[in-house]
C-alpha atoms as a PDB file:
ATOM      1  CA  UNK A   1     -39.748  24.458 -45.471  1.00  0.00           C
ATOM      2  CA  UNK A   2     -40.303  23.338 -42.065  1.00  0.00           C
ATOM      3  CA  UNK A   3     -41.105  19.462 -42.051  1.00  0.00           C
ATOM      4  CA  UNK A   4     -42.145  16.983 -39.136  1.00  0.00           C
ATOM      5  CA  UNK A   5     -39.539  15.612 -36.430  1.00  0.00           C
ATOM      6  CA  UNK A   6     -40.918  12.610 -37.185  1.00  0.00           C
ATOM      7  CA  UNK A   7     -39.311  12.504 -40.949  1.00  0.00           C
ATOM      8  CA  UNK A   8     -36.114  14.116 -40.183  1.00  0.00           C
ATOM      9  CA  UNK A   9     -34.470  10.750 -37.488  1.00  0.00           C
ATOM     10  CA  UNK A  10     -31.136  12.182 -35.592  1.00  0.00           C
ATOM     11  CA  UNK A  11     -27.802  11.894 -37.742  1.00  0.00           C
ATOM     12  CA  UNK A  12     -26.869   9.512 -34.848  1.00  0.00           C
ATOM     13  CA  UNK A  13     -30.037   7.169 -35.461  1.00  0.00           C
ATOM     14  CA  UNK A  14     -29.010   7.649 -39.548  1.00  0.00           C
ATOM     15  CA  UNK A  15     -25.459   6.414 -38.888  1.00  0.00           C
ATOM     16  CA  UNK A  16     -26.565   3.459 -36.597  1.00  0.00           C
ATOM     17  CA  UNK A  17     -28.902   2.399 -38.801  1.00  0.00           C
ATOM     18  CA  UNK A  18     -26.204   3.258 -42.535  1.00  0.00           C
ATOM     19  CA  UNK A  19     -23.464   1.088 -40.303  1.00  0.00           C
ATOM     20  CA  UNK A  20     -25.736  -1.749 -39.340  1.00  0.00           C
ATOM     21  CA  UNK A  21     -26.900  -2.056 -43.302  1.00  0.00           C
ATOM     22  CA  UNK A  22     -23.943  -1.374 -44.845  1.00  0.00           C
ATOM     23  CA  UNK A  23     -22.100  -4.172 -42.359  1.00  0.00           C
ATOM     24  CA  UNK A  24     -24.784  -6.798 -41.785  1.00  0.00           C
ATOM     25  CA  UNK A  25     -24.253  -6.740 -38.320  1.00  0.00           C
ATOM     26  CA  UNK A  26     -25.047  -4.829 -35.091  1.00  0.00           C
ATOM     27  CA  UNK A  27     -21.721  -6.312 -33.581  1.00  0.00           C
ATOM     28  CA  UNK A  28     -19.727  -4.513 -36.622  1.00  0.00           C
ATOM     29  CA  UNK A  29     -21.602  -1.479 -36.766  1.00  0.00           C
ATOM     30  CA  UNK A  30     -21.005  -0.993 -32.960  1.00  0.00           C
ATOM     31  CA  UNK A  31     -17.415  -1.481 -33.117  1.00  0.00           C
ATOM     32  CA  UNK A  32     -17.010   0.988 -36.115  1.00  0.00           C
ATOM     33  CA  UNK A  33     -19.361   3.546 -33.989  1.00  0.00           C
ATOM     34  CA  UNK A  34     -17.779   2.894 -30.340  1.00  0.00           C
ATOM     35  CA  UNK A  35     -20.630   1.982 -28.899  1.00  0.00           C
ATOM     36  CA  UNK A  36     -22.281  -1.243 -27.322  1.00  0.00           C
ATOM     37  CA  UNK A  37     -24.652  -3.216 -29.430  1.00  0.00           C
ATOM     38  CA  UNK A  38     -27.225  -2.655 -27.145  1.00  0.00           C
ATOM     39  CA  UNK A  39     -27.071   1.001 -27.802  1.00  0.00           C
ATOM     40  CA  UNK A  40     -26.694   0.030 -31.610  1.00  0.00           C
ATOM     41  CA  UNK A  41     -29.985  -1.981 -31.257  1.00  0.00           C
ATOM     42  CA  UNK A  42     -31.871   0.467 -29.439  1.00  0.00           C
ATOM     43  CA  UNK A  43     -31.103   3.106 -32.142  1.00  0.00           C
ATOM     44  CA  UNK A  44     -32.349   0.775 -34.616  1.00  0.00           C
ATOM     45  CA  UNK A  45     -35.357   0.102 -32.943  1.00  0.00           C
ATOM     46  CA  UNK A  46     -35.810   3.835 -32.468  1.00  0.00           C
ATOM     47  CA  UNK A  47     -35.679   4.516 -35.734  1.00  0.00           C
ATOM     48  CA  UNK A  48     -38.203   2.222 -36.764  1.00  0.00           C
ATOM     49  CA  UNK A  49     -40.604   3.252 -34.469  1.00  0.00           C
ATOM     50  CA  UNK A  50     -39.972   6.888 -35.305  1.00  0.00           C
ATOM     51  CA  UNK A  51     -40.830   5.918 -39.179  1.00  0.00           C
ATOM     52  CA  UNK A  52     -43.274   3.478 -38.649  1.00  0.00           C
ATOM     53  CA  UNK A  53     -41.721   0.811 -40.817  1.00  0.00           C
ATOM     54  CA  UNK A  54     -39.532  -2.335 -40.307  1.00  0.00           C
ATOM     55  CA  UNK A  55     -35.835  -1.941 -41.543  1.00  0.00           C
ATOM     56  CA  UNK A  56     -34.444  -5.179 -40.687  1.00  0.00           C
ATOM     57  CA  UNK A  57     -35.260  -8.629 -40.433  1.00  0.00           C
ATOM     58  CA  UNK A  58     -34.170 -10.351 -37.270  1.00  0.00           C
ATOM     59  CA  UNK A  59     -32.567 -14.113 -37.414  1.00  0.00           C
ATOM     60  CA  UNK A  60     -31.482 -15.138 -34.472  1.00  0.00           C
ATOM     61  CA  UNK A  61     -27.949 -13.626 -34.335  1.00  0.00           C
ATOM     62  CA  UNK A  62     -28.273 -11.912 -37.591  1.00  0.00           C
ATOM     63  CA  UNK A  63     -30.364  -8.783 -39.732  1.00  0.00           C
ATOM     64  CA  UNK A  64     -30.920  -8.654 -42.977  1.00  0.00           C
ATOM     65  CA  UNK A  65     -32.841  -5.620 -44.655  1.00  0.00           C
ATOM     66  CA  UNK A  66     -36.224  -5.171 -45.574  1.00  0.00           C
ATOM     67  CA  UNK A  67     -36.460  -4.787 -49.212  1.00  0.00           C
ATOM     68  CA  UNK A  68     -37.710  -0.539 -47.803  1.00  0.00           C
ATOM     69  CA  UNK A  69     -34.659  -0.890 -45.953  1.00  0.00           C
ATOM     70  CA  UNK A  70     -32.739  -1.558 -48.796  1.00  0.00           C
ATOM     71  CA  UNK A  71     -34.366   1.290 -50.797  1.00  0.00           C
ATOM     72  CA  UNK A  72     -33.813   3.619 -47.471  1.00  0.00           C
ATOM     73  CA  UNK A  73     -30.367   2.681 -46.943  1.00  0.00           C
ATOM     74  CA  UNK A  74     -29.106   3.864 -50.485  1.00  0.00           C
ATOM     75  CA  UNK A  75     -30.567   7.002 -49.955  1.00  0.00           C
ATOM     76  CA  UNK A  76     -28.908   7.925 -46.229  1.00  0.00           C
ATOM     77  CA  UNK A  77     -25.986   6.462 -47.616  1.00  0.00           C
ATOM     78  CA  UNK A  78     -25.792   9.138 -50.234  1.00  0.00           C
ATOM     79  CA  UNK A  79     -27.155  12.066 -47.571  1.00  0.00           C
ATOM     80  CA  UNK A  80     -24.625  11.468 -45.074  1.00  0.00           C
ATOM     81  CA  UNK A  81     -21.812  11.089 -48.140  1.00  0.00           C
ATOM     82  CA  UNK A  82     -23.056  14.389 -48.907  1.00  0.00           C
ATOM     83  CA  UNK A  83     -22.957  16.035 -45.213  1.00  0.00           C
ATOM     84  CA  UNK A  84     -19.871  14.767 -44.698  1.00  0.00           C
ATOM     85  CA  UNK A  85     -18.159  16.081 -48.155  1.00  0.00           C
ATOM     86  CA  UNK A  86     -19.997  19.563 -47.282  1.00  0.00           C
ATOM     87  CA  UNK A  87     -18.265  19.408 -43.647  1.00  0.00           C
ATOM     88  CA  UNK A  88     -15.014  18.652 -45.019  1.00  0.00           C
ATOM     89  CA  UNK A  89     -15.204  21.388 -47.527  1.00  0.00           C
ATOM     90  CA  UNK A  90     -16.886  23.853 -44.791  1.00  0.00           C
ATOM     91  CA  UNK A  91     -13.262  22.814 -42.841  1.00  0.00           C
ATOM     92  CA  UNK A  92     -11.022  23.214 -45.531  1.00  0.00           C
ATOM     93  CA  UNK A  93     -12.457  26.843 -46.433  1.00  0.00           C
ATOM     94  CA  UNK A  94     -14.247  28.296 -43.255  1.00  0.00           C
ATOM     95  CA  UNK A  95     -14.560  31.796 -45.050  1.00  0.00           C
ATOM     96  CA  UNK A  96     -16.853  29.592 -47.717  1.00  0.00           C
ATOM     97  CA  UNK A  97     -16.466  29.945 -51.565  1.00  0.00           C
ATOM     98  CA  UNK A  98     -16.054  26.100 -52.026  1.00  0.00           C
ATOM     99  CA  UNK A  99     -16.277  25.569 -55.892  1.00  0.00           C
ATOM    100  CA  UNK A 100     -17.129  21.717 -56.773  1.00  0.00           C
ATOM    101  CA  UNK A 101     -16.644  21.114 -60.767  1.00  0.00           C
ATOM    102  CA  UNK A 102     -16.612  17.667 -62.756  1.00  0.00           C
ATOM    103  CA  UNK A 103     -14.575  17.904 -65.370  1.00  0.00           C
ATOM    104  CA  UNK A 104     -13.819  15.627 -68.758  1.00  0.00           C
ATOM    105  CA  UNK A 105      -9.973  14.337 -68.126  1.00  0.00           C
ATOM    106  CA  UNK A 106      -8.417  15.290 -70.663  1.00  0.00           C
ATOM    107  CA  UNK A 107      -9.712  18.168 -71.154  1.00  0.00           C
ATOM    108  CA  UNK A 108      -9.220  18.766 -67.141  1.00  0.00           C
ATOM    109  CA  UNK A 109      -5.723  17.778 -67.330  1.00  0.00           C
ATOM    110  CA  UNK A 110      -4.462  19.556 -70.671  1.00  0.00           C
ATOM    111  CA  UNK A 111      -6.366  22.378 -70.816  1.00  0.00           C
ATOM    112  CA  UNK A 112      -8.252  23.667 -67.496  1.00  0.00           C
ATOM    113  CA  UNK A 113      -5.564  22.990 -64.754  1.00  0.00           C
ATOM    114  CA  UNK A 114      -2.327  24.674 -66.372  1.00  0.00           C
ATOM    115  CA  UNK A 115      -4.555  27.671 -66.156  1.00  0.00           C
ATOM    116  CA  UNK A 116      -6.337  27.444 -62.440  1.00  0.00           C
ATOM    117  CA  UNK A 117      -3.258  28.818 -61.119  1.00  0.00           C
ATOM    118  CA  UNK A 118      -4.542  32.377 -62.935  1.00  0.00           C
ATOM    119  CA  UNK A 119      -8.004  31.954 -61.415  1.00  0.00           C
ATOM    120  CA  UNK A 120      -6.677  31.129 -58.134  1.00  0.00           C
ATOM    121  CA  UNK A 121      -4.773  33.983 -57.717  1.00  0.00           C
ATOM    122  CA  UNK A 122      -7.525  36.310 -58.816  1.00  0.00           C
ATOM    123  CA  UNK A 123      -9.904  34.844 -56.416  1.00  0.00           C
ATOM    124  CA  UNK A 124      -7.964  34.145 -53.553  1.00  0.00           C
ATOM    125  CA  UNK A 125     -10.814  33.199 -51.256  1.00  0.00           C
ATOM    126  CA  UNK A 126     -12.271  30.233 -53.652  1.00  0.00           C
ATOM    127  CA  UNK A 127     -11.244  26.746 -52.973  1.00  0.00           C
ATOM    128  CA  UNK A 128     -11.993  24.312 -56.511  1.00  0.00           C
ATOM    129  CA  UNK A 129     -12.248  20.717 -55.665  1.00  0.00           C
ATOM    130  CA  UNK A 130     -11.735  18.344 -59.356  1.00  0.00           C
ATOM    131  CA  UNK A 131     -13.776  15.595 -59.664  1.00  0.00           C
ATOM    132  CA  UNK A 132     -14.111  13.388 -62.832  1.00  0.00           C
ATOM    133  CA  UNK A 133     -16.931  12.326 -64.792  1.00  0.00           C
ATOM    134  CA  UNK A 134     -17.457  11.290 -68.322  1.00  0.00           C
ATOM    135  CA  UNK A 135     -21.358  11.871 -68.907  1.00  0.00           C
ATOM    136  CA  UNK A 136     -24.201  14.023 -67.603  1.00  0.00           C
ATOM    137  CA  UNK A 137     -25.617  13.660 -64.526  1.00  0.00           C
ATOM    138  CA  UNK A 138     -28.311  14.879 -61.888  1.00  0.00           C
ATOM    139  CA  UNK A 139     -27.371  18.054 -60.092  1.00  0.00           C
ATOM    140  CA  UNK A 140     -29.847  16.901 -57.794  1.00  0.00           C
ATOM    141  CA  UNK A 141     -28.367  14.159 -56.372  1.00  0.00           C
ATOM    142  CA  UNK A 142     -25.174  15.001 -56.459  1.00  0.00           C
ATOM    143  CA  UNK A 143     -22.769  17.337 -54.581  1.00  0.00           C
ATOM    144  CA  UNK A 144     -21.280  18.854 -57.910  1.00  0.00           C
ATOM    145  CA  UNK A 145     -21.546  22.996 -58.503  1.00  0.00           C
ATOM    146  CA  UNK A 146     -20.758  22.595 -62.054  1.00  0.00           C
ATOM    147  CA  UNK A 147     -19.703  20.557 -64.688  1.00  0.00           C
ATOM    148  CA  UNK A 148     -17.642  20.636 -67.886  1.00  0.00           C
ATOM    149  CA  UNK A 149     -19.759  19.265 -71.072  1.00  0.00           C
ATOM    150  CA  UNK A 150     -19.179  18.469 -74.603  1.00  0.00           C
ATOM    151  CA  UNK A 151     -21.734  17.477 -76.463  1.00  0.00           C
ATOM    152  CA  UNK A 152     -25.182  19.152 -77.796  1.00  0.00           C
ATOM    153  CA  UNK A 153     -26.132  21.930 -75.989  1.00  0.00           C
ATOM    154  CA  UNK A 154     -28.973  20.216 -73.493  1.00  0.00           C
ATOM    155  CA  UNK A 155     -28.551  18.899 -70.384  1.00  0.00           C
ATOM    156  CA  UNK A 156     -31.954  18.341 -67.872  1.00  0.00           C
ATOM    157  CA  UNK A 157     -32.506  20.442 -64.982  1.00  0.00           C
ATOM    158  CA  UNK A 158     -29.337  22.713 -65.812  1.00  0.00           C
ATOM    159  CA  UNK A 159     -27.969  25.892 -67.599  1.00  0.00           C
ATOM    160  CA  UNK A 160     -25.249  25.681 -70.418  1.00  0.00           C
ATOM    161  CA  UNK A 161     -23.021  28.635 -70.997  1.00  0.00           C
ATOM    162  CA  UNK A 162     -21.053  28.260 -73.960  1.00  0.00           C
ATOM    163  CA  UNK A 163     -16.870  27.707 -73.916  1.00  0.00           C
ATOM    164  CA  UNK A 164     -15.706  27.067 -77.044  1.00  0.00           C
ATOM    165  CA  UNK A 165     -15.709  24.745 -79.960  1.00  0.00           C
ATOM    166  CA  UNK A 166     -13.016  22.011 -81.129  1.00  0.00           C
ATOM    167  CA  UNK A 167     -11.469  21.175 -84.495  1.00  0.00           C
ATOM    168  CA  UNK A 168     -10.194  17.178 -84.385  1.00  0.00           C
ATOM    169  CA  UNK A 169      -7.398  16.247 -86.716  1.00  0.00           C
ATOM    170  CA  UNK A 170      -5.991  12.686 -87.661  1.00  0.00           C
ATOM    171  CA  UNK A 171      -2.827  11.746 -85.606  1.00  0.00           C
ATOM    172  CA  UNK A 172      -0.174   9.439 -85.920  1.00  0.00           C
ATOM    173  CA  UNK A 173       3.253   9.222 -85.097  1.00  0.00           C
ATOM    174  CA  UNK A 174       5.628   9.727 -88.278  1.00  0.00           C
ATOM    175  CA  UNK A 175       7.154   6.719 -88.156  1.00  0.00           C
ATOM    176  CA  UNK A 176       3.395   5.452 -88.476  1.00  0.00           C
ATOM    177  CA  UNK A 177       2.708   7.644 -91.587  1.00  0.00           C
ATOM    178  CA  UNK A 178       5.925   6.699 -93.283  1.00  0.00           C
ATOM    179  CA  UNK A 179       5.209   2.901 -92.830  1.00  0.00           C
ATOM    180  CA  UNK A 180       2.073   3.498 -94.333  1.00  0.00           C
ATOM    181  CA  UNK A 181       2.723   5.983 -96.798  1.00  0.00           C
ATOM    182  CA  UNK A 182      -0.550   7.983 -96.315  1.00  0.00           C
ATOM    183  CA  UNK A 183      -0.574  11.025 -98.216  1.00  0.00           C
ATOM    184  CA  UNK A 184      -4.862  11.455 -98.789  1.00  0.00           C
ATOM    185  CA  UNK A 185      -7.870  10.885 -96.798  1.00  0.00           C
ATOM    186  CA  UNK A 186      -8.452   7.532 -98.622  1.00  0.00           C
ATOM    187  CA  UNK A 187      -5.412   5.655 -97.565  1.00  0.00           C
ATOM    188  CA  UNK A 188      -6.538   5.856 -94.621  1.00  0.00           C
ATOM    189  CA  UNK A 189      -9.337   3.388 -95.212  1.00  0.00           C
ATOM    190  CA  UNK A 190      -6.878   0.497 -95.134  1.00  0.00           C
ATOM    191  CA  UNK A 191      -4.757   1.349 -91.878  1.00  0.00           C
ATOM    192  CA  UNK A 192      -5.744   1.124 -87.957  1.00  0.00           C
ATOM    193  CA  UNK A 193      -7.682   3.221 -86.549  1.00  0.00           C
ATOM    194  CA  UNK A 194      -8.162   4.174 -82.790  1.00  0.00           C
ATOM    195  CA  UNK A 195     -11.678   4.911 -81.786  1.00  0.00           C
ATOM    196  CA  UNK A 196     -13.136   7.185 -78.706  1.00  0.00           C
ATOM    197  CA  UNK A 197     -16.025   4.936 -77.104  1.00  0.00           C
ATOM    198  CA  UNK A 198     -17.879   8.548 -76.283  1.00  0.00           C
ATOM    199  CA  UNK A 199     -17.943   9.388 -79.756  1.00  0.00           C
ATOM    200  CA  UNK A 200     -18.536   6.321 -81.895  1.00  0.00           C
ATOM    201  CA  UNK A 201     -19.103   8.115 -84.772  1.00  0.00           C
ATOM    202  CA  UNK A 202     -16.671  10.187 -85.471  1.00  0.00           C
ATOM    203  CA  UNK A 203     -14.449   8.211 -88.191  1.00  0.00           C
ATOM    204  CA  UNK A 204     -17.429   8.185 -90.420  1.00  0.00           C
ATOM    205  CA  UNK A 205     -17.876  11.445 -90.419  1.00  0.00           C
ATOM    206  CA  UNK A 206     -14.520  12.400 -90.927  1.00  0.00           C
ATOM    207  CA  UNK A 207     -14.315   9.747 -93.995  1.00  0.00           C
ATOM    208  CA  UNK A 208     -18.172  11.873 -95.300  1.00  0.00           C
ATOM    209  CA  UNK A 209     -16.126  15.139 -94.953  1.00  0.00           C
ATOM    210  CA  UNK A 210     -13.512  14.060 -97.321  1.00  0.00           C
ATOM    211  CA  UNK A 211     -15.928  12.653 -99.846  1.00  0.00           C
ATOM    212  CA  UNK A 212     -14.377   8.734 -99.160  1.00  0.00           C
ATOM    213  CA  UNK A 213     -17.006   6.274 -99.484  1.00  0.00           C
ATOM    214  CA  UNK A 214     -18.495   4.719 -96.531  1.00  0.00           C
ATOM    215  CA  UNK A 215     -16.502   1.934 -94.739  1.00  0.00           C
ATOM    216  CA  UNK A 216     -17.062  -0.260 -92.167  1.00  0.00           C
ATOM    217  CA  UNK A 217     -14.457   1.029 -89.900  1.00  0.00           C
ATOM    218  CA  UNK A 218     -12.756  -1.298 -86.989  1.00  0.00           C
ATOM    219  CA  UNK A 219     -10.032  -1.035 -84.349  1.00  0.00           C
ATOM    220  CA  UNK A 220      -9.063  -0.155 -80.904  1.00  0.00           C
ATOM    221  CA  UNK A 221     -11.565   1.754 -78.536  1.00  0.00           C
ATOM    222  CA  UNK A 222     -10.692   3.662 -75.569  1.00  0.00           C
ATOM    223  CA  UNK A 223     -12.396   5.860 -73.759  1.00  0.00           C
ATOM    224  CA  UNK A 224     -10.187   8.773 -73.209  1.00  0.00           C
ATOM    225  CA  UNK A 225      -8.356  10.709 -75.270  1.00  0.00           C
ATOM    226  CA  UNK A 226      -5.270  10.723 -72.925  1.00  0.00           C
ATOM    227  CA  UNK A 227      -5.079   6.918 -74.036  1.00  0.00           C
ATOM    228  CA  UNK A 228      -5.738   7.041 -77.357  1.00  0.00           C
ATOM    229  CA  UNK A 229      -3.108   9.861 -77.850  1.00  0.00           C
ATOM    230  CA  UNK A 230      -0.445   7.679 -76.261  1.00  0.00           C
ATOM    231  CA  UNK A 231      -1.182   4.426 -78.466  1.00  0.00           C
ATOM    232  CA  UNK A 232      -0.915   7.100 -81.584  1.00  0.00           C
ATOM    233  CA  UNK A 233       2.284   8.221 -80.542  1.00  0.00           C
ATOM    234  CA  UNK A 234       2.810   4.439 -79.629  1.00  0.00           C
ATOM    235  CA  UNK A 235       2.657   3.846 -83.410  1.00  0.00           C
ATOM    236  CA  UNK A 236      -0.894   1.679 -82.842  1.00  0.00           C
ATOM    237  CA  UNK A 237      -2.503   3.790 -85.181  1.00  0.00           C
ATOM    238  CA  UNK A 238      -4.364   7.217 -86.369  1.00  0.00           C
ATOM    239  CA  UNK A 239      -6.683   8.763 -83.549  1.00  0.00           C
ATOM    240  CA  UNK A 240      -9.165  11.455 -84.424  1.00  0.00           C
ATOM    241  CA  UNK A 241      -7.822  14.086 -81.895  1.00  0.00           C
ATOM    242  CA  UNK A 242      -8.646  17.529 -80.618  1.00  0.00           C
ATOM    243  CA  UNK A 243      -5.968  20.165 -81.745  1.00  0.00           C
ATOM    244  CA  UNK A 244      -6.077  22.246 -78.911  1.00  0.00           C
ATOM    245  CA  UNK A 245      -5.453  19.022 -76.379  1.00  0.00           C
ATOM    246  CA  UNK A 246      -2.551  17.673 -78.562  1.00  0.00           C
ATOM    247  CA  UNK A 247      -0.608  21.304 -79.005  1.00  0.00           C
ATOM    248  CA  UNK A 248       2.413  19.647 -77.013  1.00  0.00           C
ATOM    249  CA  UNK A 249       2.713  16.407 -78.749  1.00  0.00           C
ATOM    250  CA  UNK A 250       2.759  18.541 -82.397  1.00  0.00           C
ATOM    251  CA  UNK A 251       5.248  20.595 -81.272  1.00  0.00           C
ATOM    252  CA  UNK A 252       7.226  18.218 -80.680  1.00  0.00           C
ATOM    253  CA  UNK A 253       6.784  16.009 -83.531  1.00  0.00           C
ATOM    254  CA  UNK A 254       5.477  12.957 -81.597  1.00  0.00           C
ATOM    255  CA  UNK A 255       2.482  13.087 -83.447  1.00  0.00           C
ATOM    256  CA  UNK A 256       1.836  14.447 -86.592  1.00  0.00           C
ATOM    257  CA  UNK A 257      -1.180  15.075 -89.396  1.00  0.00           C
ATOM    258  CA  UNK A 258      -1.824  11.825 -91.096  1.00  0.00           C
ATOM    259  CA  UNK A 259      -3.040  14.064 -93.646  1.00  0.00           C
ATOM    260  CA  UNK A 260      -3.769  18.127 -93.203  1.00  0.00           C
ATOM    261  CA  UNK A 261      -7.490  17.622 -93.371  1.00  0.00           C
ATOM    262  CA  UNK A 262      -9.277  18.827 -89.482  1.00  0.00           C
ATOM    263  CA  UNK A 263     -12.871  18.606 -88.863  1.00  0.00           C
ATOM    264  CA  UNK A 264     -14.900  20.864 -86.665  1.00  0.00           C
ATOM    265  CA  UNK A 265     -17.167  18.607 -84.206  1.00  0.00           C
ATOM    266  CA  UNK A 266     -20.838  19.191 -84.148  1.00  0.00           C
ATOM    267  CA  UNK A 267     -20.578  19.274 -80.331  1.00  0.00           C
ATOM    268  CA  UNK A 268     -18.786  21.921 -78.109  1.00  0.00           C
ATOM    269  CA  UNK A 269     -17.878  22.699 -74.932  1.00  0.00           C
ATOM    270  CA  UNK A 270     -19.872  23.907 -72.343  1.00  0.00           C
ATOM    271  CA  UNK A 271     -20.304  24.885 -68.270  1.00  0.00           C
ATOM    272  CA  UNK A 272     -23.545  23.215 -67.187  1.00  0.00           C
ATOM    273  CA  UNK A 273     -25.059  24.040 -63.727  1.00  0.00           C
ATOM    274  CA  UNK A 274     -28.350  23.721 -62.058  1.00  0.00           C
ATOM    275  CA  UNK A 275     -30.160  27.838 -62.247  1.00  0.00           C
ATOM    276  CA  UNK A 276     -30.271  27.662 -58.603  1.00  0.00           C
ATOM    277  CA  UNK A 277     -26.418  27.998 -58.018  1.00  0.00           C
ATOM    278  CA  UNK A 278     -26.131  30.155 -61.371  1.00  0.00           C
ATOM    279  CA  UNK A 279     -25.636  33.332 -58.574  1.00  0.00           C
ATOM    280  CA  UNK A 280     -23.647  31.221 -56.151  1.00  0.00           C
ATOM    281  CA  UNK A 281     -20.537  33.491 -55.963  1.00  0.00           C
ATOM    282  CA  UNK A 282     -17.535  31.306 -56.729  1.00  0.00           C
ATOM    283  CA  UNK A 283     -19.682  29.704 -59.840  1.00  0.00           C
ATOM    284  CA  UNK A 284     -20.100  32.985 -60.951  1.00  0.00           C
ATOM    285  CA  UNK A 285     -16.774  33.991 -60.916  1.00  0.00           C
ATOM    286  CA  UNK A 286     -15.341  31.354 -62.118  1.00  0.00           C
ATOM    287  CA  UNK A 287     -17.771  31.110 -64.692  1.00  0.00           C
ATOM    288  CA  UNK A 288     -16.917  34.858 -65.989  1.00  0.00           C
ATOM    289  CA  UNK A 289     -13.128  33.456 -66.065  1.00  0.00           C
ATOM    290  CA  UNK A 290     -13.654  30.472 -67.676  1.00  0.00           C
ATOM    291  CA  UNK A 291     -15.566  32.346 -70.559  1.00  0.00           C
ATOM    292  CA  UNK A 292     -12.602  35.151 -70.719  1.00  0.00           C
ATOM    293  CA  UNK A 293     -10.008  31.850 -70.725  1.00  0.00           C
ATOM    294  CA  UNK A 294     -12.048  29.916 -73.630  1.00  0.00           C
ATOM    295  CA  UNK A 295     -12.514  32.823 -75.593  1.00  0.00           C
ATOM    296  CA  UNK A 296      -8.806  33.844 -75.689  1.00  0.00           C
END
């Protein structure tokens, strides 16, 4: 789509003006660029003229933005964030097949990176680069291939292949179970319980599974499993926890089944990306993989 000069201002007038906003002054800004702050200014001044609309508001030795500058200064920010990240990953892999994924941390941690290695070595020409992130977000506006999800299967503006689902079971160390005594669902009504902040619900619907009447239910909240499995072992108290992230710690007997009683989530695990990359090769592959890994 070819679009007019006059909306697409040199990276050089961009960075002039993202340093000079980002700073609060044309002295700064010059000194992080190497140039004068004449230069600085003119580029500025350039820019505004090129757009048509005032960026800055000059006080004697000082700018401040417009509130459009303000707007238009998040926005570059972001671009040149993003044509920098794509220049670093363009030098990292010159051959291409750069492979950007989000991924829960647990689950990134436990479950997907033990097993890259195997993906790696089948696809010798892909680079993956990790990144974290808890919720959905826009493709649009962000540099991210793909994403790990577990939840419902809808996400806006992308394409969910399915993974795999996830039973939960409640954890404690034994020392924690012995103190306690717990040997049913309902004794657990009366001991602490350790809560994920991403799924809020999931106590009471463990309690409705087992037919134990509805309770208020209180206690610790973190918002990774990582943590929550830790204070379990820790002896804090019982953590609703996915068996297939907790196979270590059950081996070994650092946690244990309050009581043998699992429960299948509602939500599962899937590989959301926007349909325009869904052919992009190293998404594709690794996509095929990742499908192969769940599934065994």
């Amino acid at each position: 789509m070819l679009t007019s000069r006059r909306f697409l201002p040199s990276t050089a007038l961009l960075s002039a003006f993202e340093a000079v906003s980002r700073t609060g002054s044309v002295t700064a800004a010059a000194k992080e660029l190497d140039l004068t702050q004449s230069a600085v200014s003119r580029q500025i001044k350039t820019l505004e003229e090129q757009l048509g609309v005032e960026l800055f508001i000059r006080e004697r030795q000082t700018v401040r933005l417009t509130l459009a500058g303000d707007g238009y200064a998040r926005e570059i920010r972001e671009a040149l964030r993003r044509i920098s990240s794509a220049s670093l990953n363009l030098r990292a892999n010159p051959h291409g097949g750069t492979l950007n994924l989000a991924i829960l941390p647990t689950f990134g941690t436990r479950w997907l990176a033990p097993r890259l290695g195997r993906f790696l070595s089948a696809n010798p020409g892909v680079t993956i680069n990790l990144v974290t992130r808890l919720s959905s977000f826009d493709f649009r506006l962000d540099s991210i291939d793909a994403a790990i999800h577990f939840g419902h299967p809808h996400w806006p503006g992308a394409e969910l292949t399915f993974l795999m689902s996830e039973k939960t079971v409640p954890a404690c160390s034994p020392d924690f179970r012995d103190r306690y005594g717990i040997s049913q669902p309902s004794d657990l009504v009366d001991v602490p319980l350790l809560h994920l902040t991403t799924r809020p619900d999931a106590w009471e619907q463990w309690f409705a599974d087992n037919e134990v009447p509805p309770q208020t239910v209180h206690g610790m909240l973190f918002d990774q499993f990582a943590t929550a499995a830790q204070a379990a072992i820790a002896g804090l108290g019982v953590a609703l926890l996915p068996t297939f992230l907790i196979e270590d710690e059950l081996k070994r007997g650092d946690l244990v089944a309050s009581v043998n009683r699992e429960m299948e989530s509602k939500e599962r695990y899937y590989l959301a990306f926007p349909a325009e990359r869904a052919d992009y090769a190293p998404l594709s592959a690794f996509r095929e993989w990742i499908v192969r890994e769940a599934a065994g």
